[in-house]
C-alpha atoms as a PDB file:
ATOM      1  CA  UNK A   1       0.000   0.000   0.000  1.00  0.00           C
ATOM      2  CA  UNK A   2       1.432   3.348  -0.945  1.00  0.00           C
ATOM      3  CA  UNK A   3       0.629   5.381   2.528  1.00  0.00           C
ATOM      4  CA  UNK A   4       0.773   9.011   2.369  1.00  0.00           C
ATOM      5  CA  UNK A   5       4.232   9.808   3.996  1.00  0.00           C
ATOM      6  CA  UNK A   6       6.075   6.652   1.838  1.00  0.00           C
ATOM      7  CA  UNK A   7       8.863   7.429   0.134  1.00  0.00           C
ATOM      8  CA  UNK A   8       8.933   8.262  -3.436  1.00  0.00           C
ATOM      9  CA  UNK A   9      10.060   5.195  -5.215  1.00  0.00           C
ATOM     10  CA  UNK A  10      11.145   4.831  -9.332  1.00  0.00           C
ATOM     11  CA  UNK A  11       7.897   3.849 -11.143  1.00  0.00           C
ATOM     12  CA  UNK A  12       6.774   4.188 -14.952  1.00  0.00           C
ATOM     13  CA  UNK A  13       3.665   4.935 -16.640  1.00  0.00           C
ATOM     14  CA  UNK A  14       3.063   1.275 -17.197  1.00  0.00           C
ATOM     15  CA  UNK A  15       3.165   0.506 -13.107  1.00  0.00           C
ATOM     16  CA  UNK A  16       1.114   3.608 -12.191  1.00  0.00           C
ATOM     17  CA  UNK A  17      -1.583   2.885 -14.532  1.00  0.00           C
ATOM     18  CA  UNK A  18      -1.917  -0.718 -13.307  1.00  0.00           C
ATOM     19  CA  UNK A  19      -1.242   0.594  -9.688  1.00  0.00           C
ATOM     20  CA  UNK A  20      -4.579   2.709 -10.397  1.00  0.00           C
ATOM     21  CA  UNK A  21      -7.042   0.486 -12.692  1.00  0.00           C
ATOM     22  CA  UNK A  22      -5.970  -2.474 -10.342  1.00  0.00           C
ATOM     23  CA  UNK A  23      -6.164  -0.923  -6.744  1.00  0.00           C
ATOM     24  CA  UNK A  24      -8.336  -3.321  -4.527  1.00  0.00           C
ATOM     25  CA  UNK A  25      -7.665  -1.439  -0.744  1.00  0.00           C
ATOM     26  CA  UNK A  26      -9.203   1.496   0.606  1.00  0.00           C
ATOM     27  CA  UNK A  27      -8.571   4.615  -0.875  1.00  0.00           C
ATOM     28  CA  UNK A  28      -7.894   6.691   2.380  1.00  0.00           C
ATOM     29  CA  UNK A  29      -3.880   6.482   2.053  1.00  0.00           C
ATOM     30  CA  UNK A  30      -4.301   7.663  -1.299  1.00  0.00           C
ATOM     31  CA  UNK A  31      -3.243   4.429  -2.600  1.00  0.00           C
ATOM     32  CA  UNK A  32      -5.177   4.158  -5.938  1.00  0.00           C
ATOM     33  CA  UNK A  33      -3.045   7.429  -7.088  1.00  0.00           C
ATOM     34  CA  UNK A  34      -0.001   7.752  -4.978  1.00  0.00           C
ATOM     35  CA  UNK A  35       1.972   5.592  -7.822  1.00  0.00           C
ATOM     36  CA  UNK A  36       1.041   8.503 -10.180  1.00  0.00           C
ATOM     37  CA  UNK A  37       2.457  10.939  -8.235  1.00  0.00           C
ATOM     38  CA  UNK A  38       5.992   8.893  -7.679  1.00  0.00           C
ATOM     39  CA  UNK A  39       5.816   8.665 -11.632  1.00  0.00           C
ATOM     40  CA  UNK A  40       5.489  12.391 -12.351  1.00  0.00           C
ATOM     41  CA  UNK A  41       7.813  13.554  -9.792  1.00  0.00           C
ATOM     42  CA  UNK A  42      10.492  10.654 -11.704  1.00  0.00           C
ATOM     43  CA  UNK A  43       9.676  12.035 -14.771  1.00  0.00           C
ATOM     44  CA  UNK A  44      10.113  15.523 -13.804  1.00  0.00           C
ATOM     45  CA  UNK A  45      13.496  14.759 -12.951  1.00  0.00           C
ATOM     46  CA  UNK A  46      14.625  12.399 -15.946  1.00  0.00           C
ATOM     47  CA  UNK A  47      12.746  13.946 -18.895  1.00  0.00           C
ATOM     48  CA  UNK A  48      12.373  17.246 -17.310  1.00  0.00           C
ATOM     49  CA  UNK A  49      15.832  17.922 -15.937  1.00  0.00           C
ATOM     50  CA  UNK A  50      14.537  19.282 -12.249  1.00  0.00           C
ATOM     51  CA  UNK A  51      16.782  19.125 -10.314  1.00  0.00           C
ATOM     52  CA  UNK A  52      15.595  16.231  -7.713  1.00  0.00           C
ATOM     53  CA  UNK A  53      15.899  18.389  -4.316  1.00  0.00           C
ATOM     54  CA  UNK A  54      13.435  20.945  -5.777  1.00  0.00           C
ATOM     55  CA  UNK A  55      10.558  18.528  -6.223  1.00  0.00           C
ATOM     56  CA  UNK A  56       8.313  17.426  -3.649  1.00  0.00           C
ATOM     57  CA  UNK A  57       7.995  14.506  -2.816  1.00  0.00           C
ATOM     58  CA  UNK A  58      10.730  13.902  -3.528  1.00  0.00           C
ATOM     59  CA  UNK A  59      12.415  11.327  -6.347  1.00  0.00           C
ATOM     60  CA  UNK A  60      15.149   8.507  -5.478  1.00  0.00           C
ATOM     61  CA  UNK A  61      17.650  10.492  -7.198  1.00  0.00           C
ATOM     62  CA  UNK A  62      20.827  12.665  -6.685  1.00  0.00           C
ATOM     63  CA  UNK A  63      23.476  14.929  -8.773  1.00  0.00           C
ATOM     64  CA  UNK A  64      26.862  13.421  -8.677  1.00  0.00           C
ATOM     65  CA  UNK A  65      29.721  15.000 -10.130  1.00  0.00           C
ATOM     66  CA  UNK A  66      30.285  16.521 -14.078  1.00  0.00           C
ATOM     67  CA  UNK A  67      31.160  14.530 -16.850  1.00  0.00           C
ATOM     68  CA  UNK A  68      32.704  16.307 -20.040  1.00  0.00           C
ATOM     69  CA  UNK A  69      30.619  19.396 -18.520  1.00  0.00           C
ATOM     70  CA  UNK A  70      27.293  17.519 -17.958  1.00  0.00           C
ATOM     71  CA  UNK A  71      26.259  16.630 -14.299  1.00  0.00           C
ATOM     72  CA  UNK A  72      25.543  12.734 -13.453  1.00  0.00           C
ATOM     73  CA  UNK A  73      22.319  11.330 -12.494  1.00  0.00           C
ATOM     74  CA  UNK A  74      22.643   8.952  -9.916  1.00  0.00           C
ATOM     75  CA  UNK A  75      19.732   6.466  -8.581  1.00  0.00           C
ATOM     76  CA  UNK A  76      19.936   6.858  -4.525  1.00  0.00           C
ATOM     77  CA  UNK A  77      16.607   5.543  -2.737  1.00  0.00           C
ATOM     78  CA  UNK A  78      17.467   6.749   0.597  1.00  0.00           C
ATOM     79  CA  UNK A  79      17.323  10.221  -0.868  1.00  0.00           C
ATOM     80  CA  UNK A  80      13.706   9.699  -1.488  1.00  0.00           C
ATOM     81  CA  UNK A  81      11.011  11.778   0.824  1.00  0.00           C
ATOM     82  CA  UNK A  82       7.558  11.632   0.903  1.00  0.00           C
ATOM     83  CA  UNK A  83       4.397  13.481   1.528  1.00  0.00           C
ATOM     84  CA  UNK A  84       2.895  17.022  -0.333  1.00  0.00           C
ATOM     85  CA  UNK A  85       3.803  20.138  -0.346  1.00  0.00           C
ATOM     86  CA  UNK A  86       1.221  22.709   1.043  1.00  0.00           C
ATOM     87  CA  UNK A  87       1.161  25.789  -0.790  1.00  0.00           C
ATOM     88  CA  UNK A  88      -0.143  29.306   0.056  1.00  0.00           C
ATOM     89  CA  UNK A  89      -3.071  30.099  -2.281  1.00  0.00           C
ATOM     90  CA  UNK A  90      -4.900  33.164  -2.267  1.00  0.00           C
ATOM     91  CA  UNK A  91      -8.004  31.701  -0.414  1.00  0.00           C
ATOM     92  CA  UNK A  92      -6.376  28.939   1.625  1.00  0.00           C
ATOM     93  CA  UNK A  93      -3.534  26.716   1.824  1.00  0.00           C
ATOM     94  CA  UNK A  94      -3.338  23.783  -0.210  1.00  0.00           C
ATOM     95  CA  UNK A  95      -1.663  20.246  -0.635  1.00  0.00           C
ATOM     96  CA  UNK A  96      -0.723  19.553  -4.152  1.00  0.00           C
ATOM     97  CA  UNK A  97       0.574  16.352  -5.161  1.00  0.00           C
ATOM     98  CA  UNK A  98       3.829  17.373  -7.238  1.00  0.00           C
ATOM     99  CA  UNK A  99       5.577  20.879  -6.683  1.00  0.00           C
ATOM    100  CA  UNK A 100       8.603  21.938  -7.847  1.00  0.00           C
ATOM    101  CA  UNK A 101       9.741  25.135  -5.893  1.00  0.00           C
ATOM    102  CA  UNK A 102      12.584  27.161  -7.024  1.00  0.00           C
ATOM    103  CA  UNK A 103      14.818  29.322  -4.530  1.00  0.00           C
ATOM    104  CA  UNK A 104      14.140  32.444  -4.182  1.00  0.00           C
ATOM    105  CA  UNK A 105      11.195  32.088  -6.542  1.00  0.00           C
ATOM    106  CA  UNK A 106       8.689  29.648  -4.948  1.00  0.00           C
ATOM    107  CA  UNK A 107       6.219  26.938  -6.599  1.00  0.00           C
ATOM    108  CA  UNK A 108       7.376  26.985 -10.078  1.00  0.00           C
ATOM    109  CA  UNK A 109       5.921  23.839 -11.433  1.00  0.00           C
ATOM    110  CA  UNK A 110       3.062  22.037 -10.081  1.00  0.00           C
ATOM    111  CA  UNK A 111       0.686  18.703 -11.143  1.00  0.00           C
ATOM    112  CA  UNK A 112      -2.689  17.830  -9.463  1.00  0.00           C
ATOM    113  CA  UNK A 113      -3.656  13.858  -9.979  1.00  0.00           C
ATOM    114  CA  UNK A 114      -7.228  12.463  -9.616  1.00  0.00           C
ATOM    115  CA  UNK A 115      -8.142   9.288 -10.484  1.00  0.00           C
ATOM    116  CA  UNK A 116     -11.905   8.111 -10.818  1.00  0.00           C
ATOM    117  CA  UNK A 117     -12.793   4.108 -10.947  1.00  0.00           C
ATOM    118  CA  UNK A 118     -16.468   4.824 -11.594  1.00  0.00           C
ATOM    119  CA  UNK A 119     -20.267   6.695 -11.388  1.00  0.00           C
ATOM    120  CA  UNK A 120     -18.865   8.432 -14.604  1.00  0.00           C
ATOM    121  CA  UNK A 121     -22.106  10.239 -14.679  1.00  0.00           C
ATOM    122  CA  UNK A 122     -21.182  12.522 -11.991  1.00  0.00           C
ATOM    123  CA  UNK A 123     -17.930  13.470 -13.118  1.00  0.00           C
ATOM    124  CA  UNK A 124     -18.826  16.951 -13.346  1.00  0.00           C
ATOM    125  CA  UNK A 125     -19.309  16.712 -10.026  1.00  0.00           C
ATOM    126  CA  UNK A 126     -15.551  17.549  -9.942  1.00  0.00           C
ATOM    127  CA  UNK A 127     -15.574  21.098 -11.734  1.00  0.00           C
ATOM    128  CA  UNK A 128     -16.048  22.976  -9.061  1.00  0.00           C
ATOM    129  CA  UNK A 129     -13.287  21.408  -7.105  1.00  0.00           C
ATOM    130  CA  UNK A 130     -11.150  21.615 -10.207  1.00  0.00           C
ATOM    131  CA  UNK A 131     -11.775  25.271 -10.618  1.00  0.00           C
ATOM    132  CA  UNK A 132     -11.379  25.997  -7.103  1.00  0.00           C
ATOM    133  CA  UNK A 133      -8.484  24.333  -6.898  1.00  0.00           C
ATOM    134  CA  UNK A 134      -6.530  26.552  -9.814  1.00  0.00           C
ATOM    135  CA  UNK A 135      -8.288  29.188  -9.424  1.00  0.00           C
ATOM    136  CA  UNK A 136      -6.962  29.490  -5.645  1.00  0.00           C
ATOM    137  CA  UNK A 137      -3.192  28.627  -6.948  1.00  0.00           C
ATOM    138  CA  UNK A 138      -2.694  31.252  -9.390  1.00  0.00           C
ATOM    139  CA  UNK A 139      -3.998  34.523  -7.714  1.00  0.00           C
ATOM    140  CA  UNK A 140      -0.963  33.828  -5.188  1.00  0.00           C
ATOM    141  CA  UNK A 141       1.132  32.473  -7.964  1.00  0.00           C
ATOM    142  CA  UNK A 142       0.451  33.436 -11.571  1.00  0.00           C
ATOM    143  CA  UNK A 143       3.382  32.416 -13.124  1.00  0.00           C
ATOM    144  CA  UNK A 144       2.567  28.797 -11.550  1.00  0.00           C
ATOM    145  CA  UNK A 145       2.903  26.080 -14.497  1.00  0.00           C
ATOM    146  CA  UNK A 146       0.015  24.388 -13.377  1.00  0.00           C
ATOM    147  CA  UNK A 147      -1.170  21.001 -14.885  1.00  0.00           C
ATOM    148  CA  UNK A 148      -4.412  18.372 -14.024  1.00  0.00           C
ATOM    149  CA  UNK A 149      -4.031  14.554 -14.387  1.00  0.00           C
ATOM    150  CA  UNK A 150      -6.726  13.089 -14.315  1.00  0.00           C
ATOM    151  CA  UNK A 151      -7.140   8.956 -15.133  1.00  0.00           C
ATOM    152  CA  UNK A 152     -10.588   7.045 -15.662  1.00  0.00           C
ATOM    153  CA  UNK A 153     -10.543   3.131 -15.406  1.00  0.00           C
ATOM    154  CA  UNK A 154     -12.127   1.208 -18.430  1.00  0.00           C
ATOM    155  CA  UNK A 155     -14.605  -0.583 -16.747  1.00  0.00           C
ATOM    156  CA  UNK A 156     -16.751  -2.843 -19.827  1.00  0.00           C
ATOM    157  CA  UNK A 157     -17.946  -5.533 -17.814  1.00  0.00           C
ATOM    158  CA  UNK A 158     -21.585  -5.062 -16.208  1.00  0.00           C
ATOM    159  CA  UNK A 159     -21.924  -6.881 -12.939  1.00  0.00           C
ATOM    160  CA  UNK A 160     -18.307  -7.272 -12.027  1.00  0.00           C
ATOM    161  CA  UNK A 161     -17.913  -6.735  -8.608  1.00  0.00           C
ATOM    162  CA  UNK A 162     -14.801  -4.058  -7.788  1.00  0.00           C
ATOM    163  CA  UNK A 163     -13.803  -1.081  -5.763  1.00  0.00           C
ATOM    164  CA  UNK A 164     -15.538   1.720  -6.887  1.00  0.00           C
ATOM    165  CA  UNK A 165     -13.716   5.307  -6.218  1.00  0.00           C
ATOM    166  CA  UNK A 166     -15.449   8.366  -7.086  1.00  0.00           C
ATOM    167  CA  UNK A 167     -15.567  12.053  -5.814  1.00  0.00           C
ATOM    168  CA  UNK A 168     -17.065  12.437  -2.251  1.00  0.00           C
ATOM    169  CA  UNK A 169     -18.316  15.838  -0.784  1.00  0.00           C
ATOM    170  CA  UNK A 170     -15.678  18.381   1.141  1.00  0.00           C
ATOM    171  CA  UNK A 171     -14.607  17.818   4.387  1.00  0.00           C
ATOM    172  CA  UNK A 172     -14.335  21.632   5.015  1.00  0.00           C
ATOM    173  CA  UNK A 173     -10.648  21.131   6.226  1.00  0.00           C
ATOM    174  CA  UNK A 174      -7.803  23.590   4.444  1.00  0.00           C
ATOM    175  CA  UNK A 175      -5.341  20.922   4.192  1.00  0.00           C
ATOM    176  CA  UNK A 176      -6.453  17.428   4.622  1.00  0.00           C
ATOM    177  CA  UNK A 177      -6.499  14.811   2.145  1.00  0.00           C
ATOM    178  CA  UNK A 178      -8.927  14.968  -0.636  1.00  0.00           C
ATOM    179  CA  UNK A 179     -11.990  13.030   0.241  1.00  0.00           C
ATOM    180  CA  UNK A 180     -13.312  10.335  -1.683  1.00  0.00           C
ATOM    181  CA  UNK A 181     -15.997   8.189  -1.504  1.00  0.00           C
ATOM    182  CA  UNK A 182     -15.241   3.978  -1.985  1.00  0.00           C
ATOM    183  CA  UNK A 183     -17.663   1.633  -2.220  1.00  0.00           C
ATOM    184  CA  UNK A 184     -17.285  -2.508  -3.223  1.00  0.00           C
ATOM    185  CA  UNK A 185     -20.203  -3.405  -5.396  1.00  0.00           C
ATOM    186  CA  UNK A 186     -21.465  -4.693  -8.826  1.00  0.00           C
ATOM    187  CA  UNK A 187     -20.474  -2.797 -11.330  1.00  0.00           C
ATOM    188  CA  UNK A 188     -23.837  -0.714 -13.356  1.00  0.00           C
ATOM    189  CA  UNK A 189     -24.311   1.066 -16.394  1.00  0.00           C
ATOM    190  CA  UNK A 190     -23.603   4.124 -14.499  1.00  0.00           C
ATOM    191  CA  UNK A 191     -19.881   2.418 -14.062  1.00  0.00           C
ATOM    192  CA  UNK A 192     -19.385   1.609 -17.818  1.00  0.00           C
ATOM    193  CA  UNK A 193     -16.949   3.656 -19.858  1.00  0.00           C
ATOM    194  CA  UNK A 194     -18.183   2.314 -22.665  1.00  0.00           C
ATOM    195  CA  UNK A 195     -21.987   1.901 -23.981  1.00  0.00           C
ATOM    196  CA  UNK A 196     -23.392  -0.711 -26.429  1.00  0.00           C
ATOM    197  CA  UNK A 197     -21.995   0.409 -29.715  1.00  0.00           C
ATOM    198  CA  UNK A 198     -18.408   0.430 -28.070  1.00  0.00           C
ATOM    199  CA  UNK A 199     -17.737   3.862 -28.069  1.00  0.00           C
ATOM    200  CA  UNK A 200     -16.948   6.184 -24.711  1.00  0.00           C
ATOM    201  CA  UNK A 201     -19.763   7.211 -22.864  1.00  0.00           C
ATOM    202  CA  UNK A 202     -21.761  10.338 -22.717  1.00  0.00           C
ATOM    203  CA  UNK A 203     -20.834  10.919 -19.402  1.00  0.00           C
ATOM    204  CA  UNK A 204     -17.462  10.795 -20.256  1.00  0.00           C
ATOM    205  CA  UNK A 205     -17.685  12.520 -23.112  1.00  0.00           C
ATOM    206  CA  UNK A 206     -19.282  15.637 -21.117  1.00  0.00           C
ATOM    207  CA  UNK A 207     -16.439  16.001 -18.226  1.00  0.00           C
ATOM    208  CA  UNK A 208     -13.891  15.907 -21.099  1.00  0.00           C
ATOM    209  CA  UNK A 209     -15.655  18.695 -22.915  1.00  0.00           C
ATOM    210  CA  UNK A 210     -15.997  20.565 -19.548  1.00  0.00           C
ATOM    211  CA  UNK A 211     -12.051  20.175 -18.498  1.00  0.00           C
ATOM    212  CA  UNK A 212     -10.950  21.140 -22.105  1.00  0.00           C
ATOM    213  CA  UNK A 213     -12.275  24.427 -21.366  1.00  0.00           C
ATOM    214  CA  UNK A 214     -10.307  24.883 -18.628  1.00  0.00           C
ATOM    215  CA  UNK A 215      -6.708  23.703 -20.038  1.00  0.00           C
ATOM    216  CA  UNK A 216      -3.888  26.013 -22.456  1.00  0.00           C
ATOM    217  CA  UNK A 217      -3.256  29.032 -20.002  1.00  0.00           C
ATOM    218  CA  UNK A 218      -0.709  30.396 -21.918  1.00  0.00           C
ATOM    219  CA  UNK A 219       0.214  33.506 -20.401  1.00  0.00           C
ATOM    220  CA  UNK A 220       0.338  35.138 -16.921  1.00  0.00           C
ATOM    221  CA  UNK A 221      -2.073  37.462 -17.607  1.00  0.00           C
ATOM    222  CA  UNK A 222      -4.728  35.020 -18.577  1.00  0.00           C
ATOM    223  CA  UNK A 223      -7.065  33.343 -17.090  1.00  0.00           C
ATOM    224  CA  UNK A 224      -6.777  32.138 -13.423  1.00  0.00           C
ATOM    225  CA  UNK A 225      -9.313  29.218 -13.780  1.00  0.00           C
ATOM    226  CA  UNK A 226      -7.412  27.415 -16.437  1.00  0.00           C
ATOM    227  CA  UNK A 227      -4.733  24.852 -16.378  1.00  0.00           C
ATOM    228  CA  UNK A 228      -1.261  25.529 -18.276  1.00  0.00           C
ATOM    229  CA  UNK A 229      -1.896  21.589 -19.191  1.00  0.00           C
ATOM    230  CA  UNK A 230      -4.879  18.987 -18.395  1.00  0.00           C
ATOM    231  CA  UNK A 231      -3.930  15.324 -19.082  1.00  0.00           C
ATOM    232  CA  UNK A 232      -7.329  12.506 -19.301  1.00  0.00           C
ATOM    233  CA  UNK A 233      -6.435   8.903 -19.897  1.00  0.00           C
ATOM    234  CA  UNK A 234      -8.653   6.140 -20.463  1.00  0.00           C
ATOM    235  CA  UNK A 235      -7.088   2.991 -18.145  1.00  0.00           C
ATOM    236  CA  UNK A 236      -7.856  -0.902 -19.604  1.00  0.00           C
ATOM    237  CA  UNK A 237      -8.841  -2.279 -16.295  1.00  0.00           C
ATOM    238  CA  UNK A 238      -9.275  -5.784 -17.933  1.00  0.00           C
ATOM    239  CA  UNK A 239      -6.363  -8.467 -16.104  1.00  0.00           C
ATOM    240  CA  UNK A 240      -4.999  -9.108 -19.691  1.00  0.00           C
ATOM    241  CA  UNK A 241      -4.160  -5.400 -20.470  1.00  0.00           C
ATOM    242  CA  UNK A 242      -4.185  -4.202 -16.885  1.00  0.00           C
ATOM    243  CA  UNK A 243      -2.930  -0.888 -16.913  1.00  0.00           C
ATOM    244  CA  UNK A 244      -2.382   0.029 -20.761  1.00  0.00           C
ATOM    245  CA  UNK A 245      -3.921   2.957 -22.269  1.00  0.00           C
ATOM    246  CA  UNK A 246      -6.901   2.775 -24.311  1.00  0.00           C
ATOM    247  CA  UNK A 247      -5.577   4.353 -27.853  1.00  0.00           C
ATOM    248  CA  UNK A 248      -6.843   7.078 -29.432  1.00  0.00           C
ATOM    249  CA  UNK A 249      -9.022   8.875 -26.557  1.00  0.00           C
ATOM    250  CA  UNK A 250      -8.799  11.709 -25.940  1.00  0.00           C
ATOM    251  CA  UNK A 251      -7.857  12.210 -29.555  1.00  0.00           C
ATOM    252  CA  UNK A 252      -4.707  14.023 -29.729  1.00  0.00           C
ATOM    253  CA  UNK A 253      -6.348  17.261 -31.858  1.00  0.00           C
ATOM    254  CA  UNK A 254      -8.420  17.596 -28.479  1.00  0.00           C
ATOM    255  CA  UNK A 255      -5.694  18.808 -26.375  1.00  0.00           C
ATOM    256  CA  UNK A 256      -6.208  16.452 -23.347  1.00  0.00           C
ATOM    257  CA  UNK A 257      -4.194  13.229 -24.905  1.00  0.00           C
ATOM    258  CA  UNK A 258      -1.853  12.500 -22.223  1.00  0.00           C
ATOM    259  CA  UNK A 259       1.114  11.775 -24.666  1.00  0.00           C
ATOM    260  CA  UNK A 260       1.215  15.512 -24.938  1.00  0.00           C
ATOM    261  CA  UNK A 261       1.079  16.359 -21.398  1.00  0.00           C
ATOM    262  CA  UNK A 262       4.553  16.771 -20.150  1.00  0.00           C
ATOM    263  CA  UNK A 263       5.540  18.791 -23.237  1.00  0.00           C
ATOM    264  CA  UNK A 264       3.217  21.274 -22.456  1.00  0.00           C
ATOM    265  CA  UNK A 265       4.444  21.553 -18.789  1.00  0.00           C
ATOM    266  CA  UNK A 266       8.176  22.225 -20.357  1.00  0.00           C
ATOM    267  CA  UNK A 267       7.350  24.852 -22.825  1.00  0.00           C
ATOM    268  CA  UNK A 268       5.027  27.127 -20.525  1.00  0.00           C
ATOM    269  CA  UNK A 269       8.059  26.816 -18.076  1.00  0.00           C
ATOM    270  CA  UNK A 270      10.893  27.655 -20.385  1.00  0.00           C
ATOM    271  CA  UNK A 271       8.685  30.339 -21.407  1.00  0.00           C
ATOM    272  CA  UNK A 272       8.180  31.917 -18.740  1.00  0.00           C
ATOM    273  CA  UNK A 273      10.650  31.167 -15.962  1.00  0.00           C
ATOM    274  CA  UNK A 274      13.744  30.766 -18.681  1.00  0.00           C
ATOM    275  CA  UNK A 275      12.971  32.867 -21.932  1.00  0.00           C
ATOM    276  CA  UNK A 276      11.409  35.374 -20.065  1.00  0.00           C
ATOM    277  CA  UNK A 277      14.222  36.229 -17.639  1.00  0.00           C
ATOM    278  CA  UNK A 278      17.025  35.733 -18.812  1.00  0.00           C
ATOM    279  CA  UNK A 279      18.693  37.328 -15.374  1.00  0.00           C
ATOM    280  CA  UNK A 280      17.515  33.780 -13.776  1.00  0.00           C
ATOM    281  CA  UNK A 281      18.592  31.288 -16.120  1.00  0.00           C
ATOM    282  CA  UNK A 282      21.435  30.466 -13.960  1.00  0.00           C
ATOM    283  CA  UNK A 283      18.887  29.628 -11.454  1.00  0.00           C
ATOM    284  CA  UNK A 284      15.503  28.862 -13.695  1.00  0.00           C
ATOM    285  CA  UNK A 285      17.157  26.576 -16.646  1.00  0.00           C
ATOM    286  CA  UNK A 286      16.363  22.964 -16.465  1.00  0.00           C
ATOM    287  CA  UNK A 287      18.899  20.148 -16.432  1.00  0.00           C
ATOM    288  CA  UNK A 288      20.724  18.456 -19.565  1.00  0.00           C
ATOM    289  CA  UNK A 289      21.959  14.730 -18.158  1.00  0.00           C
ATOM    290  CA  UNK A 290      25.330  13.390 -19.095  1.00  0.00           C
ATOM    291  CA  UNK A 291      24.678  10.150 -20.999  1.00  0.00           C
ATOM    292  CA  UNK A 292      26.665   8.746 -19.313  1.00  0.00           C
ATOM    293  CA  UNK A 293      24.694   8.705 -16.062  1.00  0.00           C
ATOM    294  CA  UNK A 294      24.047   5.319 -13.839  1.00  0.00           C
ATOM    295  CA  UNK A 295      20.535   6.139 -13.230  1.00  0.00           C
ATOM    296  CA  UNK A 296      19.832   6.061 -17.203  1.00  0.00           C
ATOM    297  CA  UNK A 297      22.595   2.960 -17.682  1.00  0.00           C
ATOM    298  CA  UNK A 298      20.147   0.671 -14.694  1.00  0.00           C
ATOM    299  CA  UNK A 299      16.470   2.458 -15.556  1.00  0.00           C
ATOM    300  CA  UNK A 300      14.086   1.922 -17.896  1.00  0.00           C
ATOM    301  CA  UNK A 301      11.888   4.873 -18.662  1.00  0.00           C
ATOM    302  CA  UNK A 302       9.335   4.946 -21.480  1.00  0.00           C
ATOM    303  CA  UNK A 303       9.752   8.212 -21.973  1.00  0.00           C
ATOM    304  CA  UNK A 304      13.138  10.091 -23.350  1.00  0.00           C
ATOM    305  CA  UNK A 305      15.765  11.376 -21.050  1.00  0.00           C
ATOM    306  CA  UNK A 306      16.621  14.362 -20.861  1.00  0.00           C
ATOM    307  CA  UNK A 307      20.520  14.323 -21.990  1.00  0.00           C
ATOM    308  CA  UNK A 308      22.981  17.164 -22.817  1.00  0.00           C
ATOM    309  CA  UNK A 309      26.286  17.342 -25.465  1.00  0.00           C
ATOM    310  CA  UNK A 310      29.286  18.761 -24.228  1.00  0.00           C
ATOM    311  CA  UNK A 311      28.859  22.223 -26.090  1.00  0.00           C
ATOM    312  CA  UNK A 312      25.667  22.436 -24.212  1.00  0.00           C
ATOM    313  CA  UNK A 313      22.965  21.011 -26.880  1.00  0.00           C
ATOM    314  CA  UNK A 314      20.304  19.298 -25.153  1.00  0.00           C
ATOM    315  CA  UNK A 315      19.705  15.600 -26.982  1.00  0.00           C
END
């Protein structure tokens, strides 16, 4: 079980997807999603180039010394923390799942993960949370690169009996863990992600129309409701393909495919915190790994690693 204070530990798309779509234990500890949070945060780091002390909670990684100019990446799990950082909104403090903080700048970087398991009719249930959420983020931090996971298991079997994990009401209290609601029983229509003629279902359908109108903040200036980037994946929750993605949804012109998500999360931060001040670049500028490092030599990420040349091209 993946309690709420574990440390980080090295995980890939492929485990946190079947860590979600296959969670059988109470959701209290977070469990169903804490893998997707240990996979961004590791991703942030290898892809992204963070630097591994800035991100919360944080990865199993360290800096070692340069090589030909490029700084090692080194795979060190008792470097790994745990936990959420609270941030200071401008209504109320608030945990968020992922932060990287900068210093001498503050939260920089930050990703929100939800995961829902079923009741797909009352998805937009979550908007107002959703809204809230950035909303509250961004008056106190509008330069905050601010992105929304949010994963949906591919339930297609009526009458299976799971762990169903949807959005529960508010607790009223600033910084405790999100509530959510779990019960075990048969799964309904209401629980199908797909409908008769095989294609996704209308409730479905809706929330993603609702949360594409809140993604592609592009600019300070803009709108404080809306996410720099909004990632929704469909997970196969079937034993066979536990865990894969189910192709094609959201379709990729749509904004929301999650292939895209982390590239979005770059380019509004090199936009902003790199291109547009130049002063802090010393400071802002993300990471080019020597290829040469252990951590990429003994992991396997399926995702590219962020890797520098020794005239200080980024590969």
């Amino acid at each position: 079980m993946a309690s709420k204070n574990k440390p980080c530990e090295w995980t890939t798309q492929e485990q946190a997807f079947a860590g979600f779509a296959g969670f059988t234990e109470k959701t209290q500890s977070a469990g169903h999603i804490r893998p997707l949070h240990w996979y961004v945060a590791c991703r942030l780091v290898v892809e992204g180039g963070f630097d591994p002390d800035d991100i919360k909670p944080r990865p199993p990684f360290r800096i070692g010394s340069q090589r030909a100019g490029l700084p090692l990446l080194e795979f060190e799990e008792k470097s790994a923390g745990g936990g959420e950082a609270t941030v200071l909104g401008g209504l109320k403090t608030k945990n968020v799942d992922v932060v990287v903080t900068r210093h001498g700048i503050g939260p920089a970087l930050a990703v929100s993960c939800k995961g829902t398991t079923g009741a797909f009719r009352n998805l937009t249930n979550r908007m107002e949370e959703l809204i809230g959420d950035c909303t509250n983020l961004h008056i106190s931090y509008p330069t905050l690169v601010l992105g929304y996971i949010h994963l949906l298991r591919a339930n297609r079997r009526v009458g299976e009996v799971v762990d169903v994990i949807e959005a529960g009401e508010d607790d009223g209290v600033e910084d405790a863990e999100p509530l959510e609601e779990t019960s075990r029983r048969q799964l309904s229509e209401n629980d199908m992600a797909f409908d008769a003629n095989g294609e996704v279902t209308s409730g479905i359908k809706r929330f993603e129309i609702a949360v594409s109108r809140l993604a592609g903040r592009s600019g300070i200036r803009d709108d404080l409701t809306r996410y720099e980037s909004i990632g929704l994946a469909l997970i196969e929750a079937e034993q066979s393909h536990l865990g894969e993605l189910v192709e094609n949804y959201p379709d990729r012109s749509s904004g929301l495919n999650i292939d895209g998500f982390f590239d979005r999360l770059y380019g509004q931060y090199d936009e902003r915190f790199v291109y547009g001040a130049p002063k802090l670049e010393r400071v802002t500028r993300r990471l080019a790994w020597s290829p040469e490092s252990p951590a990429l030599k003994i992991l396997t990420p399926d995702y590219p690693s962020r890797t520098g040349t020794p005239r200080g091209g980024v590969v």
